[in-house]
Every structure is written in C-alpha cells, then in structure tokens.
Protein backbone atom coordinates (compact mmCIF):
# COMPACT_ATOMS: atom_id res chain seq x y z
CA UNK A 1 5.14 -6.99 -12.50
CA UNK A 2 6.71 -3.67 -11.20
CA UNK A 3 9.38 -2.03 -13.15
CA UNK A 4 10.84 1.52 -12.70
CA UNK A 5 13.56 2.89 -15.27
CA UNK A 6 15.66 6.25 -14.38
CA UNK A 7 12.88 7.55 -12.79
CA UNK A 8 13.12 10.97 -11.61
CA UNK A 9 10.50 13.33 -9.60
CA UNK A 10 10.76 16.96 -8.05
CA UNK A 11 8.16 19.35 -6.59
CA UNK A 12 8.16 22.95 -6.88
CA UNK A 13 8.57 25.21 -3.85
CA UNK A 14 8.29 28.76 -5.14
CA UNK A 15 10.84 29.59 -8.06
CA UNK A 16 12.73 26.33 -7.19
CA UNK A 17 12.24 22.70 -7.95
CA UNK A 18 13.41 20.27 -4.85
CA UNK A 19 14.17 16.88 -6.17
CA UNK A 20 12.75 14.21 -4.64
CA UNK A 21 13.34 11.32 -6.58
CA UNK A 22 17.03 10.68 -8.52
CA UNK A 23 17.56 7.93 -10.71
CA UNK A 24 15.08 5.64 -9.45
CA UNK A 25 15.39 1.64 -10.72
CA UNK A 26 13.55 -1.08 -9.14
CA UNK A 27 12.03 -4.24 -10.39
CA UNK A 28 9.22 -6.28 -7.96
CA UNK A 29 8.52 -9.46 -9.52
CA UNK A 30 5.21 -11.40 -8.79
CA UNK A 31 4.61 -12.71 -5.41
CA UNK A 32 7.40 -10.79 -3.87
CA UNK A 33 7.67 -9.12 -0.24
CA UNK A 34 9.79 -5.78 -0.73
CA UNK A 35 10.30 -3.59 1.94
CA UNK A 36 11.33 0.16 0.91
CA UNK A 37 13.50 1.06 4.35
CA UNK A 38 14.28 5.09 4.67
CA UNK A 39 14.07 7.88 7.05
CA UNK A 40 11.29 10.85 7.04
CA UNK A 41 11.89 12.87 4.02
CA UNK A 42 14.28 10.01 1.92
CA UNK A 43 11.76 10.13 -0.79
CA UNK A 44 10.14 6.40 0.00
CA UNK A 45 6.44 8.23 0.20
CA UNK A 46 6.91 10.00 -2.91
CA UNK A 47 8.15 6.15 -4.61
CA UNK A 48 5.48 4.93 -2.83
CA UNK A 49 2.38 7.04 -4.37
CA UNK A 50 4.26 6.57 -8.21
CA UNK A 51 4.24 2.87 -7.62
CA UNK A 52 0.58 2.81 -6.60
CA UNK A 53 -0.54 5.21 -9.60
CA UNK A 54 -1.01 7.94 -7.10
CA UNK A 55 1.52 10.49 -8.80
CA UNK A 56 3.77 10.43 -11.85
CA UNK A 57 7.60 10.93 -12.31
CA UNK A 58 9.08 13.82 -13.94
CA UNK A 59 10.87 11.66 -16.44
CA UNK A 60 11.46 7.50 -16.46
CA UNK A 61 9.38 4.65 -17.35
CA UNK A 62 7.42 2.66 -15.08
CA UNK A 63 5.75 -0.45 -16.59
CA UNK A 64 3.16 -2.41 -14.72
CA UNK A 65 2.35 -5.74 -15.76
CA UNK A 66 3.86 -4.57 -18.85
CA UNK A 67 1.66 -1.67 -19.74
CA UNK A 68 3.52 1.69 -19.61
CA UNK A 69 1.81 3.73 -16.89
CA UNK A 70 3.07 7.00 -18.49
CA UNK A 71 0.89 6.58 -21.18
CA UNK A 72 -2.63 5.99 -18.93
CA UNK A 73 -5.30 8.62 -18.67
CA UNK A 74 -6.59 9.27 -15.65
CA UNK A 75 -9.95 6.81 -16.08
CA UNK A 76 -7.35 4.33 -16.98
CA UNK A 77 -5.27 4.97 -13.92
CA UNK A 78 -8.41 4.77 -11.57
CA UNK A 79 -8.94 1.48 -12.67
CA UNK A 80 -5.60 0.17 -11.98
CA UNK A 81 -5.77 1.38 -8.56
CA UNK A 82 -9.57 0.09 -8.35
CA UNK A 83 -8.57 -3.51 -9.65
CA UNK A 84 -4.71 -4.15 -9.24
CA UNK A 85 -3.43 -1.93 -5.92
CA UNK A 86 -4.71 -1.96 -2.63
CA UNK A 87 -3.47 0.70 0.04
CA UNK A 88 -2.58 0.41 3.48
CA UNK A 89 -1.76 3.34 5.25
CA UNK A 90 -0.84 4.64 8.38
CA UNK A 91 -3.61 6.06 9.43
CA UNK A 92 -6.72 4.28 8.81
CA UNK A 93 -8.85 6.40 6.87
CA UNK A 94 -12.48 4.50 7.87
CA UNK A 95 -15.70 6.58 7.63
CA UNK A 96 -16.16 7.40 11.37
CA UNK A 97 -20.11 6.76 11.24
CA UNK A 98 -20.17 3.63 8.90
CA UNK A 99 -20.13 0.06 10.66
CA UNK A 100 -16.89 -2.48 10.11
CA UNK A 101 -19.04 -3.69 7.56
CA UNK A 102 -20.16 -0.59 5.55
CA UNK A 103 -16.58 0.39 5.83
CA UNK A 104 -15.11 -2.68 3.97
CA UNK A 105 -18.49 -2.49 1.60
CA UNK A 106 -17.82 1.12 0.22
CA UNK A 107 -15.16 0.38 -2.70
CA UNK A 108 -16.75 -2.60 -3.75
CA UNK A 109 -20.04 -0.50 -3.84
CA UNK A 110 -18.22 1.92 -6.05
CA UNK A 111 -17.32 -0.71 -8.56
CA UNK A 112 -20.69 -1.92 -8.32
CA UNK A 113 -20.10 -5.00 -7.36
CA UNK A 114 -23.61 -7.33 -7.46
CA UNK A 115 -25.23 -7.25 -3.55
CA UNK A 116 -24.25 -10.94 -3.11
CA UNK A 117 -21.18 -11.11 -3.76
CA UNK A 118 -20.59 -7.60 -2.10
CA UNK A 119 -21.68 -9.19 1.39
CA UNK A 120 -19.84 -13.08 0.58
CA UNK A 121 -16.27 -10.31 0.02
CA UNK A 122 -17.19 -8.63 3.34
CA UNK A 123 -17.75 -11.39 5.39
CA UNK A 124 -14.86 -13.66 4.60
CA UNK A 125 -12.60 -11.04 4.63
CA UNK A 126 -13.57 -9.26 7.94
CA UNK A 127 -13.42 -13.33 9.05
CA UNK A 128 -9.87 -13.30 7.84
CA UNK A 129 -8.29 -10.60 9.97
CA UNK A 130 -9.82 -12.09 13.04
CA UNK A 131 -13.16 -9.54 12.97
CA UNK A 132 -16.29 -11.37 12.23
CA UNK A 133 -17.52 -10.71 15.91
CA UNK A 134 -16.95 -6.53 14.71
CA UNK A 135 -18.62 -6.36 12.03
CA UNK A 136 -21.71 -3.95 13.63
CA UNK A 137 -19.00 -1.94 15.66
CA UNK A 138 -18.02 1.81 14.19
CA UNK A 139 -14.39 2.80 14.34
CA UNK A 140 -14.75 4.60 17.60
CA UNK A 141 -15.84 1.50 19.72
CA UNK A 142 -12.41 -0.86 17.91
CA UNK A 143 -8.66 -0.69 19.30
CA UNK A 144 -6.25 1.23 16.85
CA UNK A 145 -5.31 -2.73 15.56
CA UNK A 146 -8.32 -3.75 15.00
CA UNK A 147 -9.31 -0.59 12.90
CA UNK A 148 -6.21 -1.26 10.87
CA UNK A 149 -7.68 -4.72 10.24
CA UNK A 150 -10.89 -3.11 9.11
CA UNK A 151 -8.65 -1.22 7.12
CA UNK A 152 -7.00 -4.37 5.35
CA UNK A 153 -10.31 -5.93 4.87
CA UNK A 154 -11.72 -3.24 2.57
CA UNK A 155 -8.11 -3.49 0.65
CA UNK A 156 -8.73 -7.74 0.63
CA UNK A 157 -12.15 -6.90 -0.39
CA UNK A 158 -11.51 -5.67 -3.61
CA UNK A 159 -9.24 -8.34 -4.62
CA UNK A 160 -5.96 -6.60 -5.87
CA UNK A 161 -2.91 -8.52 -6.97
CA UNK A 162 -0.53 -5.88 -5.46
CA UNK A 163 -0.52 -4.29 -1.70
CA UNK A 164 1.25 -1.23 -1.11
CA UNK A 165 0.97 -0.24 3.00
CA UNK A 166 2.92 2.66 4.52
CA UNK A 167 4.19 2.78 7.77
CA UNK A 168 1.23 0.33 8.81
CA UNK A 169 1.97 -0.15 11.94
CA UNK A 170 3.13 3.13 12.98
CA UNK A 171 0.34 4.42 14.72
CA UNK A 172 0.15 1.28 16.87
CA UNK A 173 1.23 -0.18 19.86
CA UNK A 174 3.92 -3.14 19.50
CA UNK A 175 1.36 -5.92 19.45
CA UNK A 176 -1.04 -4.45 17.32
CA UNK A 177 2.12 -3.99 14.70
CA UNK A 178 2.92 -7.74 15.73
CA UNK A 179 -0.86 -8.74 14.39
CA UNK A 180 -0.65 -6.54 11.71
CA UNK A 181 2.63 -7.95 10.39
CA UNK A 182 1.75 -11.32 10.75
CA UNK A 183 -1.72 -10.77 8.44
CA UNK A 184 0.16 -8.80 6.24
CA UNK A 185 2.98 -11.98 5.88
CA UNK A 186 -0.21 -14.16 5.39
CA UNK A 187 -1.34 -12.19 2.54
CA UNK A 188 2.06 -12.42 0.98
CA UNK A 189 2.25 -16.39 1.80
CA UNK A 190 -1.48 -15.99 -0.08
CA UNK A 191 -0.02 -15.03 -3.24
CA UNK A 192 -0.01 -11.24 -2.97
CA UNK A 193 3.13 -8.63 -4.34
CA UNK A 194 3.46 -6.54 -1.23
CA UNK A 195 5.46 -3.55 -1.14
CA UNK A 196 5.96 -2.21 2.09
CA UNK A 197 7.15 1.68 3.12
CA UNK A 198 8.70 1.42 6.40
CA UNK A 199 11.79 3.76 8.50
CA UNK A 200 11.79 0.46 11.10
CA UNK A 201 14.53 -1.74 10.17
CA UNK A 202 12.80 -4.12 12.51
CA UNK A 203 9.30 -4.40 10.16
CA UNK A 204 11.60 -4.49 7.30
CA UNK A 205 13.11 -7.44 8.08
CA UNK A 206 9.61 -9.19 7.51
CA UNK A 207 10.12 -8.93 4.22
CA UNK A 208 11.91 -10.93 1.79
CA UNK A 209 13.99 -8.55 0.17
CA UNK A 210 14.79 -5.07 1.81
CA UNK A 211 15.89 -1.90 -0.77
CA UNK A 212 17.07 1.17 1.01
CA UNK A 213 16.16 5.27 -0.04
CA UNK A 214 17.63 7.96 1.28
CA UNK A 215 18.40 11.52 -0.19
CA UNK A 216 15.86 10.41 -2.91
CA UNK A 217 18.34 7.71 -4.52
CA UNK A 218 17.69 3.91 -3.95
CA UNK A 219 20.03 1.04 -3.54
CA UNK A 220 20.20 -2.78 -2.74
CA UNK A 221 23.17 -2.00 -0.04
CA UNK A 222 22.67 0.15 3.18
CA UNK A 223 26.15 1.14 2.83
CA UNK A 224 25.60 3.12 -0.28
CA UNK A 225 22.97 5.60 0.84
C-alpha cells in the first residue's frame, strides 16, 4: 500500500539546506498498525506530511497503492488526500462556531457528497466515537477528548482506507488518550492502515509494528538510531 525508496528531504534556511530526511525506506502493507516513534525534531513530522501527500521528497520514490506519487499534479494529489488519507492531528482543528455535526459535515460537503448520505456518514460516525448525544454542541461546550472524537468522525466520515494521526493524544489528559487509543485500535481492528506519529513509547506500543526516526534516518531497531 505504502512504499518509500531512498527518500530524501531538506529545507532551506538562508544559504543552507538542513536535511531532514536521509535515506528514508519503509513499506506499510494493508491493514497494518505502524507507529513512527521519535523525539521533537527526528524528522517523523516531515515523514509524516510526505506519507499523507502533504509535501514531497527531494529525491526517492514513494508509491501508493502502486501509483508513483512523484508523478501527481496537485488536483491529483488533492484527491488522494480527499478519498484515501484521513488526518488526525494534535490539535483538533474544528471550526469554533460550527456544531459537532457541521464540523464532521464540512469535507463531505466539499466533495459534494448527496444530502442523504451526507447526514447517514455523520450520524453513524459521530455514534461511533461515543457522540451521538453531541451532535448540537460547538467545540467550546466538549472536553479536549471529546473534540478529538469530533475530530476522528469528520476523518471516518469521508471514508479513507489509510489514517495518519500525529501525536493524537498529546494535548490530552491520560484518559482522554486512553479513549482515543482504544477508537483508534478499533478502526485498525475495522480494517483501516493506520500510521501513527508518536515521541511516547507508551502509545507506540499500541501498535503492531513500531519503526524508530531520529536524526532524520529510520530503522526497525531502537539501538541503531
């Protein structure tokens, strides 16, 4: 599903370029849990935004489903991200005046989804992380968790075969992150590729394989980085 050849990526700062990104190989097969475990500053954001289409690498190959990404315009890269990556982040990033509902409606609204089936997605998926009772409530009157699950339901909402969160429990308190993990383990047990960005060894360990970055080069052992 996901595969990364010798990828490399650097940023400019001034006259320099700062690499980022060294050598970078990784393969995610279909209906796998991967956890990407690094400090701040390893390099695991920057893998993070090339795997979801967000940014592209210097030089390397990255083939998604097959289809060489390199070679996507940007139309074509929208509508991978539209149709085959959801994003979980850290923070939450819900319109602060829009309803639970209107929240999880908006992407599905941009791919103009029919108005049927737009409220059938909304509804089963706010019921699936446990918010059907929230669905009127803005982000302001919900707990940081239960924004985050508003947050998952718009991602669920549109359906995408691969889930890439980032730190998604890091802004909350250790039960929220407990809730979180266990919907995002239930979306894996589902049938979803989830690739999760974490520097806490302990929500690593949810996964079912754990790949370690640090100094911009990845590795199967913690030992080597």
């Amino acid at each position: 599903m996901i595969r990364l050849r010798h990828i490399y990526k650097s940023y400019r700062m001034g006259s320099m370029a700062v690499p980022v990104l060294k050598d970078i190989n990784l393969h995610v097969r279909p209906q796998e849990f991967l956890s990407i475990l690094g400090p701040s500053g390893s390099g695991k954001t920057t893998l993070m935004n090339i795997i979801g289409c967000l940014d592209v690498p210097d030089e390397g190959e990255y083939l998604l489903d097959g289809q060489p990404v390199e070679s996507c315009g940007e139309d074509e890269l929208a509508e991978i991200r539209g149709k085959k990556i959801g994003f979980i982040f850290q923070q939450f990033h819900l319109l602060p005046d829009a309803t639970a509902y209107e929240n999880v409606e908006m992407p599905l609204l941009y791919h103009k989804i029919p108005a049927a089936e737009r409220k059938a997605r909304v509804e089963e998926t706010l019921e699936r992380v446990g918010l059907a009772d929230r669905m009127t409530h803005k982000p302001a009157q919900l707990s940081g968790g239960q924004q985050q699950r508003v947050a998952i339901a718009r991602v669920l909402a549109a359906r995408p075969s691969i889930i890439l969160a980032d730190e998604p429990t890091g802004n909350l308190d250790s039960g929220s992150g407990r809730e979180i993990m266990d919907i995002i383990r239930g979306l894996w047990q589902a049938g979803n590729t989830i690739v999760l960005i974490t520097h806490d060894i302990h929500v690593a360990n949810e996964a079912q394989r754990k790949v370690y970055v640090r100094d911009g080069v990845l590795s199967d052992r913690e030992e080597d980085i």
